[in-house]
Protein backbone atom coordinates (compact mmCIF):
# COMPACT_ATOMS: atom_id res chain seq x y z
CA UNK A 1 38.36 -5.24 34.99
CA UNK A 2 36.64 -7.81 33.30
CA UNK A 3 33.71 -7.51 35.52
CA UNK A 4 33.31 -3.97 35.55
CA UNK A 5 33.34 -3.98 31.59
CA UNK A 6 30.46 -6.81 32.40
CA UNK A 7 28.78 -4.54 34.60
CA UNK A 8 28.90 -1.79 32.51
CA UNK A 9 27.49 -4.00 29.71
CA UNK A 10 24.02 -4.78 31.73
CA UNK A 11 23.85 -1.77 32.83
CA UNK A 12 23.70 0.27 29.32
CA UNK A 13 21.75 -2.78 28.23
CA UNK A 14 18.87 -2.31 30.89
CA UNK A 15 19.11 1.50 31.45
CA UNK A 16 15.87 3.08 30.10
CA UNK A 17 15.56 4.43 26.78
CA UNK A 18 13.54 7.56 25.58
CA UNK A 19 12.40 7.52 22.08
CA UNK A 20 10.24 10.31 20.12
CA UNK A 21 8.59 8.35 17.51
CA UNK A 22 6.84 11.16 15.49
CA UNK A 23 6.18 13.23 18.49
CA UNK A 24 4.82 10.21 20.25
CA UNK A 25 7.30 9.57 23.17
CA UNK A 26 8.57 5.91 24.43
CA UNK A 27 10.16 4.72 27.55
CA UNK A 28 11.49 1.23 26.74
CA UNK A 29 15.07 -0.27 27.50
CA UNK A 30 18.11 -1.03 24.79
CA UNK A 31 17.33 -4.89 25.23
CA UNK A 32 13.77 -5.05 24.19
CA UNK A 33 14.79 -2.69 21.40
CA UNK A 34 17.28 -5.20 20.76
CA UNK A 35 15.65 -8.50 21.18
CA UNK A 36 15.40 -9.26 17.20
CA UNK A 37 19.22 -9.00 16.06
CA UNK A 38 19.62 -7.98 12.44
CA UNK A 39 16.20 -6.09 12.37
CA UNK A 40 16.52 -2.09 11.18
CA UNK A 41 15.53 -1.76 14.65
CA UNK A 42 18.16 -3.34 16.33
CA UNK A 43 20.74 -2.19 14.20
CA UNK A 44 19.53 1.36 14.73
CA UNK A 45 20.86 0.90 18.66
CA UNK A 46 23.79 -1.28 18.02
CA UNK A 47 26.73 0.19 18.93
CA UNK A 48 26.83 3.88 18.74
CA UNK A 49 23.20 4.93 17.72
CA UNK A 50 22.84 5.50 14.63
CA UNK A 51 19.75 8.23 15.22
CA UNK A 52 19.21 12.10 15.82
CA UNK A 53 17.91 13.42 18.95
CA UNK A 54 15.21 15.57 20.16
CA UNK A 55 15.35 18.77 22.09
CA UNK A 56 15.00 16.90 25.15
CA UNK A 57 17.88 14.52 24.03
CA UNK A 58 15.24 11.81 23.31
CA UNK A 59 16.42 9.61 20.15
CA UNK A 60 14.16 10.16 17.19
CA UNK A 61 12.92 8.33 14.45
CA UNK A 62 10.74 9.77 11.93
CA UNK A 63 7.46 6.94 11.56
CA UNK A 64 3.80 7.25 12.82
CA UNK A 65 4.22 7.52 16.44
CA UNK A 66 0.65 5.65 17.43
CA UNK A 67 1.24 2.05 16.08
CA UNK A 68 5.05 2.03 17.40
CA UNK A 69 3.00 1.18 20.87
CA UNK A 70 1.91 -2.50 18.83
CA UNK A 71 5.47 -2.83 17.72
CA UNK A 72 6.99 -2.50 21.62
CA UNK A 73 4.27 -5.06 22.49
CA UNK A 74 5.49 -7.17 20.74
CA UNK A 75 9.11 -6.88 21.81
CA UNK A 76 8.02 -6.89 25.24
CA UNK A 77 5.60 -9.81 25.55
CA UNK A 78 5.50 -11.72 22.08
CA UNK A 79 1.69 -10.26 21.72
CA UNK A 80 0.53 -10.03 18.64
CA UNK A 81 -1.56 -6.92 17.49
CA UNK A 82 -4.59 -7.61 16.90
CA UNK A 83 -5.67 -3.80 16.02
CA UNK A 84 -4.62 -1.57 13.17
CA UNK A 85 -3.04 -4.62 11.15
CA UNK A 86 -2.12 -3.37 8.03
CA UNK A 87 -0.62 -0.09 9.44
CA UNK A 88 1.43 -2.19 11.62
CA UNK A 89 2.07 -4.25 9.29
CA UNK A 90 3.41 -1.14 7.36
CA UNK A 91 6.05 -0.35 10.30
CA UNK A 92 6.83 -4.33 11.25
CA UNK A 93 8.20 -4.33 7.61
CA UNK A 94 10.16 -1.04 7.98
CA UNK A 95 11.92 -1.85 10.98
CA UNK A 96 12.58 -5.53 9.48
CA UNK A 97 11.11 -7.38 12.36
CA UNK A 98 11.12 -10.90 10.65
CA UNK A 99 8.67 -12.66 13.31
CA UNK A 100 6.33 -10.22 14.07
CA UNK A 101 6.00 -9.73 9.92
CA UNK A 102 5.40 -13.06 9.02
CA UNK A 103 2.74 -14.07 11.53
CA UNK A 104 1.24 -10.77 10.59
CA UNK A 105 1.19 -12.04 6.96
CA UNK A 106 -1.03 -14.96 8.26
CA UNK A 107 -3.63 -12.69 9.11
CA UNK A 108 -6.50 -12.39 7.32
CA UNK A 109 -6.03 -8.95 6.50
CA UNK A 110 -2.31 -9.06 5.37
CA UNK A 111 -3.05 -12.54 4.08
CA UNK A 112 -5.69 -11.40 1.70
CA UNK A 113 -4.69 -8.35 0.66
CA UNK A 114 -0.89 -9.20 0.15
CA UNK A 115 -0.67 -13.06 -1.39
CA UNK A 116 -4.10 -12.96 -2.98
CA UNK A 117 -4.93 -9.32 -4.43
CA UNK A 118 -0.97 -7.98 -4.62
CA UNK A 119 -0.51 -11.19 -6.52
CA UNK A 120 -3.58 -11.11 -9.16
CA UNK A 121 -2.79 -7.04 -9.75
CA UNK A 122 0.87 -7.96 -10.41
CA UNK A 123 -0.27 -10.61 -13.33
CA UNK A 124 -2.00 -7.63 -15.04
CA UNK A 125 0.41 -5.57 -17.19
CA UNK A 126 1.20 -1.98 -16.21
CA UNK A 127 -1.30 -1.96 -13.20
CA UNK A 128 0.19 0.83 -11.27
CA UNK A 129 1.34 3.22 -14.13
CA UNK A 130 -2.42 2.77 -15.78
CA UNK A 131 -3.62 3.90 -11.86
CA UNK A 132 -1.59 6.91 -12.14
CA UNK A 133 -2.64 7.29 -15.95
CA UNK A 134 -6.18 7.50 -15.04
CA UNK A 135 -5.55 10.09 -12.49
CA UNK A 136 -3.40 12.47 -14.69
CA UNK A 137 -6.31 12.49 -17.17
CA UNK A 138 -8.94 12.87 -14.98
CA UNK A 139 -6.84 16.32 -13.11
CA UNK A 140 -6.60 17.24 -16.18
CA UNK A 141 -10.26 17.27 -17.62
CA UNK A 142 -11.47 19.12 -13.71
CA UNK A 143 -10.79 22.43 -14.63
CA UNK A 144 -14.05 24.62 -13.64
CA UNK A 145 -15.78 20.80 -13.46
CA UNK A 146 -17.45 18.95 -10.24
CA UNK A 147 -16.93 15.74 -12.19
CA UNK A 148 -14.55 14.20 -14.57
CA UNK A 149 -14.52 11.18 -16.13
CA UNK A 150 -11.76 8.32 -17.87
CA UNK A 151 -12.73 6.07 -20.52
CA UNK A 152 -10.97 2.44 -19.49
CA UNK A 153 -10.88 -0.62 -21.79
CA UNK A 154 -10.66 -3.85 -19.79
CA UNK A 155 -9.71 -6.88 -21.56
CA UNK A 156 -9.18 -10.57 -19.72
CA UNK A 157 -7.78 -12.74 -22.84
CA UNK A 158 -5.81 -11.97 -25.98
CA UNK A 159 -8.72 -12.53 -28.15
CA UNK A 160 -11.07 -10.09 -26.54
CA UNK A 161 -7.53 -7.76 -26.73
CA UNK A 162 -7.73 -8.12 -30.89
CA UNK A 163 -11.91 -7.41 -30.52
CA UNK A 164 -11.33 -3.94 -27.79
CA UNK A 165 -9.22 -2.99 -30.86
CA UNK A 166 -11.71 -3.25 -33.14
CA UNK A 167 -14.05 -1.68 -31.24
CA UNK A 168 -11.75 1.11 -30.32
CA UNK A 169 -11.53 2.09 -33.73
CA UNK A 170 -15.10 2.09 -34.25
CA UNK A 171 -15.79 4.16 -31.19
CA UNK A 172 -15.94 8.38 -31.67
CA UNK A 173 -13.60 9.16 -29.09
CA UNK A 174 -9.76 10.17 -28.67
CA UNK A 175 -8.28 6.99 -28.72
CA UNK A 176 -5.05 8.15 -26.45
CA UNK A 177 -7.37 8.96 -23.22
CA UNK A 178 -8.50 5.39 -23.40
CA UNK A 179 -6.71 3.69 -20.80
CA UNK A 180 -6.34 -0.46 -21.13
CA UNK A 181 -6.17 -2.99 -18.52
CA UNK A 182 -5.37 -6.29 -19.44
CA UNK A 183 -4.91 -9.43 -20.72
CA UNK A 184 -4.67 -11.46 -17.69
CA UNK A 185 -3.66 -14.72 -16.54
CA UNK A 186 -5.23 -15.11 -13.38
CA UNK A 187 -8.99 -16.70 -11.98
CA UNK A 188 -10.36 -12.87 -11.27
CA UNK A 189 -12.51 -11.55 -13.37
CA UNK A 190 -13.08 -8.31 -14.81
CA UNK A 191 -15.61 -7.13 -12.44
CA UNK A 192 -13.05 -8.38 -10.00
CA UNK A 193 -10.44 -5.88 -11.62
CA UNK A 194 -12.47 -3.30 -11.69
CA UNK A 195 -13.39 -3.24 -8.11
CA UNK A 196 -9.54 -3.25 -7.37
CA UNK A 197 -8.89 0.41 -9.77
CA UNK A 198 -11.94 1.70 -7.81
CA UNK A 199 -10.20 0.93 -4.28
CA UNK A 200 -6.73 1.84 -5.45
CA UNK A 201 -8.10 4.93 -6.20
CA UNK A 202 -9.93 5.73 -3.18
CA UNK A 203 -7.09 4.94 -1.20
CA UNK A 204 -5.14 7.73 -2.54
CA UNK A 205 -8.29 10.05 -1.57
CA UNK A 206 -10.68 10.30 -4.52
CA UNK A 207 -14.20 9.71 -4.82
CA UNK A 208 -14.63 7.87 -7.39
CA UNK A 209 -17.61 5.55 -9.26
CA UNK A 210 -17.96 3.62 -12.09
CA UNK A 211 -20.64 2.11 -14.95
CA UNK A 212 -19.96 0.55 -18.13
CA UNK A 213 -20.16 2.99 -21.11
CA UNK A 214 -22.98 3.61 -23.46
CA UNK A 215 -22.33 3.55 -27.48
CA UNK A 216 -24.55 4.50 -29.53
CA UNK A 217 -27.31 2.33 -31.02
CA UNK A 218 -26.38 0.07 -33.54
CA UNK A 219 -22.91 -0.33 -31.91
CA UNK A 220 -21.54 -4.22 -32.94
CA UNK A 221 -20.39 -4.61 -29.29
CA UNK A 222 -22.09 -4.68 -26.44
CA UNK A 223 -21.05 -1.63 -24.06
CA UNK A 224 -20.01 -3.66 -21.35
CA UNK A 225 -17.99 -5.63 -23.39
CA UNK A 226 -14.80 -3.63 -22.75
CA UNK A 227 -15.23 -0.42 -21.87
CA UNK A 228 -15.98 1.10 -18.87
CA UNK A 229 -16.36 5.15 -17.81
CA UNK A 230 -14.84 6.29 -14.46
CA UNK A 231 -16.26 9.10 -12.82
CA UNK A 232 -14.25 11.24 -11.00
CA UNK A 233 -15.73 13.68 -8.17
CA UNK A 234 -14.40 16.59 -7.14
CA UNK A 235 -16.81 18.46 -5.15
């Protein structure tokens, strides 16, 4: 009996498996979808399956079908993708993958973007809410407008904090739609900062530009100093 169960065991373990990944459909078998124990993947096929199926009895998983193809060549021959890195990047880390994640990490791509920008943008306070500020002000100043545009005050050090306040108060302009990035500990500079709001931005589908804003003649700081004006367009 002890055979048969053995049997049974390589048979379920090499019997082909049909997968719908987001209406993208796989043929693969339980062992390659098993070949990294304790990933989500793995797990998801361990014992009883822990997924819903298709119409056609196919087991779904709801993820961008295209780069699942990267993720199965991977299981299947140890290649890694060379195409579409941060995307499959994106589903290595959701189906917890450990290998195939960090040697994806050493890529230039992954590399730069996660250990060198991800960790400069975390040193500077309230990154992501200021992101989302910017774009809650800027929706709300496009009514019946092709553009809209958000002051920002960018400060690198404490002391030029203390001077954007004193130019703040000097400056004719609601002070609460000023929104303030900074201080900083970190080699980046502002310039460097600012290109990173402009591509956060982007990627969530705006078009956006920016220049640094004009005061009036007569002004005791220089324009570029701090502040900065973010054009928003919307058609």
């Amino acid at each position: 009996s002890s055979n048969w169960f053995l049997i049974g065991h390589l048979i379920c373990t090499f019997l082909s498996q049909k997968l719908n990944i987001g209406g993208e459909v796989y043929t693969t078998t339980l062992s390659t979808l098993k070949k990294h124990p304790g990933s989500k993947l793995a797990d998801m096929f361990t014992g009883q399956p822990k997924l819903r199926t298709d119409s056609e009895g196919r087991f779904f998983i709801d993820r961008p079908g295209t780069y699942f193809k990267y993720i199965l060549e991977y299981l299947r021959s140890n290649q890694v993708p060379t195409q579409c890195i941060q995307d499959v990047y994106k589903e290595a880390v959701f189906y917890d993958i450990e290998p195939l994640v960090k040697q994806l990490e050493d890529s230039p791509q992954i590399f730069g973007e996660v250990v060198a920008r991800k960790q400069f943008l975390a040193r500077v306070p309230y990154y992501s809410e200021n992101i989302e500020l910017m774009i809650r002000i800027a929706r709300a100043e496009a009514v019946a407008s092709r553009h809209s545009s958000v002051t920002v005050c960018v400060v690198r050090t404490e002391e030029d904090a203390a001077k954007c306040h004193n130019a703040l108060n000097s400056l004719d302009m609601d002070k609460k739609s000023v929104v303030k990035f900074g201080p900083w500990k970190a080699t980046p500079s502002i310039s460097d900062l600012l290109d990173c709001i402009k591509m956060d931005i982007e990627a969530k589908g705006y078009k956006i530009s920016f220049q640094p804003h004009v005061t009036e003649k007569g002004f005791r700081f220089k324009s570029y100093d701090f502040f900065y004006k973010f054009l928003f367009t919307w058609w």
